[in-house]
Protein backbone atom coordinates (compact mmCIF):
# COMPACT_ATOMS: atom_id res chain seq x y z
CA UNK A 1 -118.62 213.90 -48.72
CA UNK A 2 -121.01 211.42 -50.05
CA UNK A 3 -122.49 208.32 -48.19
CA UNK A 4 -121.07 206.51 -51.06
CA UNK A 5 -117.40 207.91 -50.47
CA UNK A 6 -118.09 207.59 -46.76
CA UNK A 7 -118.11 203.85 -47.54
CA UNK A 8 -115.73 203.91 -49.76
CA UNK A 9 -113.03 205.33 -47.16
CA UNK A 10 -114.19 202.89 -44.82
CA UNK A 11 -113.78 200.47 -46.77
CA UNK A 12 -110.25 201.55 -47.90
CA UNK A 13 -108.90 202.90 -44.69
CA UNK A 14 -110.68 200.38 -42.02
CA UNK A 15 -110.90 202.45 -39.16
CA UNK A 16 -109.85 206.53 -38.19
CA UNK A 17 -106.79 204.30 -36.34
CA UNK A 18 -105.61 202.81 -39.51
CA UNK A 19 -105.57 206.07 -41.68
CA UNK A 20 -103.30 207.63 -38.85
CA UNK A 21 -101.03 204.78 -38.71
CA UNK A 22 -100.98 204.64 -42.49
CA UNK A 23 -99.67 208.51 -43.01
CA UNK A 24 -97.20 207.93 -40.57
CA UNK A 25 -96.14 205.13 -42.67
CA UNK A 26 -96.07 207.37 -45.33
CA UNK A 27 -94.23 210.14 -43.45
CA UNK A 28 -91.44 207.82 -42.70
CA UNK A 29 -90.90 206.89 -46.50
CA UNK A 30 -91.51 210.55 -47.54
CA UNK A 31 -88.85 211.33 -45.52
CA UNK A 32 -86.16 208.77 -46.83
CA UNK A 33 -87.49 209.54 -50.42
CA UNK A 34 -87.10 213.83 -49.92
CA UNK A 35 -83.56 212.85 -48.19
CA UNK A 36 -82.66 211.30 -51.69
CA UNK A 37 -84.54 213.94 -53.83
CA UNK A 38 -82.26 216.24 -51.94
CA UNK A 39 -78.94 214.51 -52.85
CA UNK A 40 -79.53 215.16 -56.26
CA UNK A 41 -81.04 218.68 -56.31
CA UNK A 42 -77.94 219.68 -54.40
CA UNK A 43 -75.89 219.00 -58.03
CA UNK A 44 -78.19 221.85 -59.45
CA UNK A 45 -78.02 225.33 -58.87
CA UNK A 46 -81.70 226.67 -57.83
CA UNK A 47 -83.31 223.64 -60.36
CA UNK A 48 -86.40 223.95 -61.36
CA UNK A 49 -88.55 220.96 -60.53
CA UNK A 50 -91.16 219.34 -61.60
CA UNK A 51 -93.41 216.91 -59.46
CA UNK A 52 -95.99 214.34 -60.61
CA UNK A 53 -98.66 213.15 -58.99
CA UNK A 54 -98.10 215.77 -55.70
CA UNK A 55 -101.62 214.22 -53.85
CA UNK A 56 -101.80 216.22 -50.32
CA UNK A 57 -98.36 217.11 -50.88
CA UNK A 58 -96.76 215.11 -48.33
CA UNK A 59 -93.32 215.00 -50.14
CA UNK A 60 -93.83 218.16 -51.78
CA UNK A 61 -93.69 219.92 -48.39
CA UNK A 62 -90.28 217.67 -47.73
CA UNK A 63 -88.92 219.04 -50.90
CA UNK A 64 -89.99 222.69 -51.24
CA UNK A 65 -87.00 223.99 -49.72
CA UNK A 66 -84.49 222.32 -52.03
CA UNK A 67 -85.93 223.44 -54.91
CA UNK A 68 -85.80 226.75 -57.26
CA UNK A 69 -88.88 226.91 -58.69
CA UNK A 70 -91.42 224.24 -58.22
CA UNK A 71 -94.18 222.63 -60.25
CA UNK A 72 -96.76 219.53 -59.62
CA UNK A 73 -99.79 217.99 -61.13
CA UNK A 74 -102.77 216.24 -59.91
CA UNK A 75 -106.12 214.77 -60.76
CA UNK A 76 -107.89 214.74 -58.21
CA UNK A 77 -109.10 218.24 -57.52
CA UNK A 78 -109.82 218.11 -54.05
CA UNK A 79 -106.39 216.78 -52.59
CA UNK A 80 -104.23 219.47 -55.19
CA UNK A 81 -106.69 222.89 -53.78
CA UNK A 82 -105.50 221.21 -50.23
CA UNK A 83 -102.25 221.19 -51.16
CA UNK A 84 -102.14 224.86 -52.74
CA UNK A 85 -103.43 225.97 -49.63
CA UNK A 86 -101.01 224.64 -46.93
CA UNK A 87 -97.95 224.78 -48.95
CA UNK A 88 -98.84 228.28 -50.39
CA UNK A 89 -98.03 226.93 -54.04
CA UNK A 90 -98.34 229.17 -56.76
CA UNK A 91 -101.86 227.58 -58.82
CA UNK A 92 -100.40 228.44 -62.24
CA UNK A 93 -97.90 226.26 -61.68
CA UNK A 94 -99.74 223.93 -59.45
CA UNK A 95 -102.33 222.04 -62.37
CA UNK A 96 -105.05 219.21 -62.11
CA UNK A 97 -104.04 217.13 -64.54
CA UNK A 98 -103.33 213.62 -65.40
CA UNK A 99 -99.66 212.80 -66.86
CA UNK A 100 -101.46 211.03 -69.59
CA UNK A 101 -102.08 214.65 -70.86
CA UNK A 102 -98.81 216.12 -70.67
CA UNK A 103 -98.43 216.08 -74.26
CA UNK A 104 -101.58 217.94 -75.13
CA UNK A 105 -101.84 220.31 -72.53
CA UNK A 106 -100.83 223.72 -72.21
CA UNK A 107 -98.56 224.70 -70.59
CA UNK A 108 -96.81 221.37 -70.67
CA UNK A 109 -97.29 220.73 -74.38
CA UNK A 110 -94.64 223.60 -75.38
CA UNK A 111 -91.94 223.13 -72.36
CA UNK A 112 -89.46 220.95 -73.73
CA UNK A 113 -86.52 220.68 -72.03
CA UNK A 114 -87.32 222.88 -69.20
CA UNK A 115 -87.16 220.89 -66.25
CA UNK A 116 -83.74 220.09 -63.99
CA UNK A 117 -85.37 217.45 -61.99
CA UNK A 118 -89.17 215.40 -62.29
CA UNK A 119 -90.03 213.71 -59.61
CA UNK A 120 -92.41 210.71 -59.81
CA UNK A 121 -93.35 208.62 -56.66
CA UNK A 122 -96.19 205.79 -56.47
CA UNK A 123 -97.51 206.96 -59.55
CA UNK A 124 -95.91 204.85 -62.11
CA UNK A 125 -98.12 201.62 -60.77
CA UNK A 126 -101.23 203.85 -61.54
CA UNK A 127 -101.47 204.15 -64.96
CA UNK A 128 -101.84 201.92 -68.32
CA UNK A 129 -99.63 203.33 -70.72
CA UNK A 130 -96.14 203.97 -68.92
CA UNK A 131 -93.52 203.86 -71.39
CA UNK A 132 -96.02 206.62 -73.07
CA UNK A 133 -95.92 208.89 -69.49
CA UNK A 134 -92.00 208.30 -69.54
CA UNK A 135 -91.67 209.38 -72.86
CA UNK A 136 -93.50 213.15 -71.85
CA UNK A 137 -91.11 213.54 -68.81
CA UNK A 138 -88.06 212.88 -71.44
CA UNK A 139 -89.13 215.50 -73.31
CA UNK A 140 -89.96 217.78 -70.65
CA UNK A 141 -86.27 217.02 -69.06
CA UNK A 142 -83.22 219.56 -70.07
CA UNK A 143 -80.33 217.66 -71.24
CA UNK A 144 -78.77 216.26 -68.19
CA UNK A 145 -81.75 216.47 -66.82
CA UNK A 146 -83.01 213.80 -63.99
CA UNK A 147 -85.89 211.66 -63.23
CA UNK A 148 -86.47 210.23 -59.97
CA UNK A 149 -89.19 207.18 -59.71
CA UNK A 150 -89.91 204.84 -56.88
CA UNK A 151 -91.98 202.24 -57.78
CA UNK A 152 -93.03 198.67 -55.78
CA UNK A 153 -91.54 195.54 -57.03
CA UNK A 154 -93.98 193.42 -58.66
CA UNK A 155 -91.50 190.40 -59.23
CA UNK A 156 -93.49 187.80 -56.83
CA UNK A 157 -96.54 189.44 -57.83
CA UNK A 158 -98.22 185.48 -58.20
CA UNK A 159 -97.08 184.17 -54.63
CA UNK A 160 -98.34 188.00 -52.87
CA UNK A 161 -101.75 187.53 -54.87
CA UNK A 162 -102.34 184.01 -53.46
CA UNK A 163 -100.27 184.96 -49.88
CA UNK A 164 -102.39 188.71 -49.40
CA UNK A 165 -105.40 186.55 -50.67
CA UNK A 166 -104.81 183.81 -47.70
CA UNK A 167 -104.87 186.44 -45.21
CA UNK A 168 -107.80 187.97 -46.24
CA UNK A 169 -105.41 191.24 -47.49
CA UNK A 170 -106.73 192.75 -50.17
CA UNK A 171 -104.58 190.59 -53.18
CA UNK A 172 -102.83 193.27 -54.72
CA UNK A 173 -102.39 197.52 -53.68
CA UNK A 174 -105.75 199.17 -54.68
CA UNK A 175 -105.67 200.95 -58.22
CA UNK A 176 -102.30 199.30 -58.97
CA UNK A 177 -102.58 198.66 -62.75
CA UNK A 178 -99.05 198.34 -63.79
CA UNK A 179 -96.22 195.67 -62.76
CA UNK A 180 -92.89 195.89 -62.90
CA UNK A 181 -89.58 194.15 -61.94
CA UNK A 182 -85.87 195.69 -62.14
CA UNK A 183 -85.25 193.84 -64.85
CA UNK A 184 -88.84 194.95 -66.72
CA UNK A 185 -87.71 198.72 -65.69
CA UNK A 186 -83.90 198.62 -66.14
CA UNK A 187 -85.05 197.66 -70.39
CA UNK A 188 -88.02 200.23 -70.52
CA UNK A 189 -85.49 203.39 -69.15
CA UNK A 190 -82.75 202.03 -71.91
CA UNK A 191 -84.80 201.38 -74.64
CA UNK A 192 -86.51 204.91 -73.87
CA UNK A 193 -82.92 207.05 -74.01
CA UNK A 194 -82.25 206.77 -70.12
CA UNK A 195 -79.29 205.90 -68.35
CA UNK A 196 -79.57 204.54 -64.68
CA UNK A 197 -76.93 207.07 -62.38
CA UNK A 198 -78.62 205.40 -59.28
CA UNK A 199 -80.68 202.47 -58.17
CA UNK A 200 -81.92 201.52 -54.30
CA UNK A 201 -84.12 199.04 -52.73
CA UNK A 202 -86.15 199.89 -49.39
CA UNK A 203 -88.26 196.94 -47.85
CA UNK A 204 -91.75 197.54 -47.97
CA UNK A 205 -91.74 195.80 -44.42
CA UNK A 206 -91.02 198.35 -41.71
CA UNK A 207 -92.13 198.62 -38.10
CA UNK A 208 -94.91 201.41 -39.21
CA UNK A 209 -96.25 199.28 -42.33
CA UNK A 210 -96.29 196.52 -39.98
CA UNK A 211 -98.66 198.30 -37.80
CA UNK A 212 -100.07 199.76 -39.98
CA UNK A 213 -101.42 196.20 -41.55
CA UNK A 214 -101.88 194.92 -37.55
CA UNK A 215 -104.15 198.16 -36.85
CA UNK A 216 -106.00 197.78 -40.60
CA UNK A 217 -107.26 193.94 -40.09
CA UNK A 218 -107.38 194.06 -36.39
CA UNK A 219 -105.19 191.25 -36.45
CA UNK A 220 -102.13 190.82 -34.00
CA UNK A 221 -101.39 187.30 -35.43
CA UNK A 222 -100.51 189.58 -38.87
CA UNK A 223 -98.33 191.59 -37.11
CA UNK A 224 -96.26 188.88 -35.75
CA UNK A 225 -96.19 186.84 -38.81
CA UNK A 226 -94.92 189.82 -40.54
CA UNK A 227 -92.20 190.19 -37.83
CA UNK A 228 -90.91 187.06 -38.61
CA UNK A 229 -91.03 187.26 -42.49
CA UNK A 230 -88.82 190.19 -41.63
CA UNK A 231 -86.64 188.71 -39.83
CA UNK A 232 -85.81 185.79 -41.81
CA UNK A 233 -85.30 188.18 -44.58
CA UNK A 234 -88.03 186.85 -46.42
CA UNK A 235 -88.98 190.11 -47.44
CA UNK A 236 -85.76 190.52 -49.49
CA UNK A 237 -85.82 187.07 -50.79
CA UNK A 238 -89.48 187.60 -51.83
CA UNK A 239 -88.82 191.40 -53.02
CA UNK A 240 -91.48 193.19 -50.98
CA UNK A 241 -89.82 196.19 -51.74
CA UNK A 242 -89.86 199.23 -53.67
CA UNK A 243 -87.33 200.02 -55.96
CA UNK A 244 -86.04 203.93 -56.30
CA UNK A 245 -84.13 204.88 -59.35
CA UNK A 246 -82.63 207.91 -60.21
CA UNK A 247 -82.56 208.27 -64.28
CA UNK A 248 -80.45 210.39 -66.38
CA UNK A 249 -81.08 212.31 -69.55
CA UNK A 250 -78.16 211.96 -71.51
């Protein structure tokens, strides 16, 4: 690793302490997240799946054993060899690619309709063109095929920018490019030929993010402010949450 990227994990991460707290934050919502994958892959028999945006493959290790025959992308080369090593994933089917270049790809660009289930978490927020990326999974899906997204809710996004900014928290997610509310999403899935069989909320305030956030800016005072915006049910009222929707190919 670079000096550079030394700094820039610093930066990101704050301390060793804060990266630890922050997977476990992660764990926890992989969990709930591979709990729901699971509830649908149980209406397939052996489905083949297809996951986007796998990272260290966190949830992919979650979902592995549901599954028939798995696939995933990534684009960053170094976090998808990881993952091919300690989940044992077959690297044909494992790619580094971006979902911008589904389309044009190979093998993607000929498997239409092959898919049971795609699987797209905390990547939707990433990238410019999404009604473009939603449009490859469609194509990629078999009839009755299913896409599961989770995705934050950018409805406040105004009052977080000026509240994160306040409190010296960086004002928005890094790398988050693209904003969305229910209502935003709920159009884009109809007018794209998707019908909505399921859609949850999850607070994006939990005990671990809260710590997480305490442990990141070394500030207690956070902590306990978030406690309370919790507890209030502020965070509802404010939707800091993330939105997980389970879309049908009819």
């Amino acid at each position: 690793m670079t000096d550079e990227e030394d700094r820039d994990k610093e930066e990101f991460w704050g301390s060793p302490e804060a990266e630890v707290v922050y997977l476990d934050w992660r764990k926890q919502e992989n969990m709930r997240i591979a709990r729901q994958v699971g509830e649908v892959a149980s209406s397939f028999d052996k489905p083949k799946v297809f996951e986007v945006g796998l990272g260290r493959g966190p949830l992919t290790r979650l979902i592995l054993p549901k599954v028939g025959e798995y696939w995933g992308i990534e684009p960053v080369p170094a976090d998808l060899e990881r993952s091919i090593d300690e989940l044992n994933l077959d690297p044909e089917r494992s790619l580094c690619l971006r979902a911008e270049d589904l389309d044009t790809c190979s093998p993607f660009d000929t498997m239409d309709g092959y898919f049971d289930i795609i699987v797209m978490v905390s990547v939707l927020e990433h990238v410019p063109n999404p009604a473009e990326i939603l449009t490859s999974l469609r194509r990629l899906l078999k009839k009755g095929g299913v896409l599961i997204i989770s995705v934050p809710d950018s409805t406040r996004f105004r009052f977080f920018h000026k509240l994160r900014t306040l409190c010296g928290i960086e004002p928005w997610s890094y790398f988050h490019i693209s904003f969305f509310s229910d209502t935003s999403l709920d159009q884009l899935f109809l007018n794209l030929g998707f019908s909505v069989a399921d859609r949850r909320r999850a607070s994006l305030l939990t005990d671990k993010s809260i710590k997480y956030y305490e442990v990141h800016h070394s500030s207690r005072l956070l902590g306990l402010a978030m406690k309370a915006f919790k507890l209030f049910q502020l965070d509802n009222l404010a939707h800091m949450e993330t939105i997980f929707y389970v879309l049908k190919k009819e």
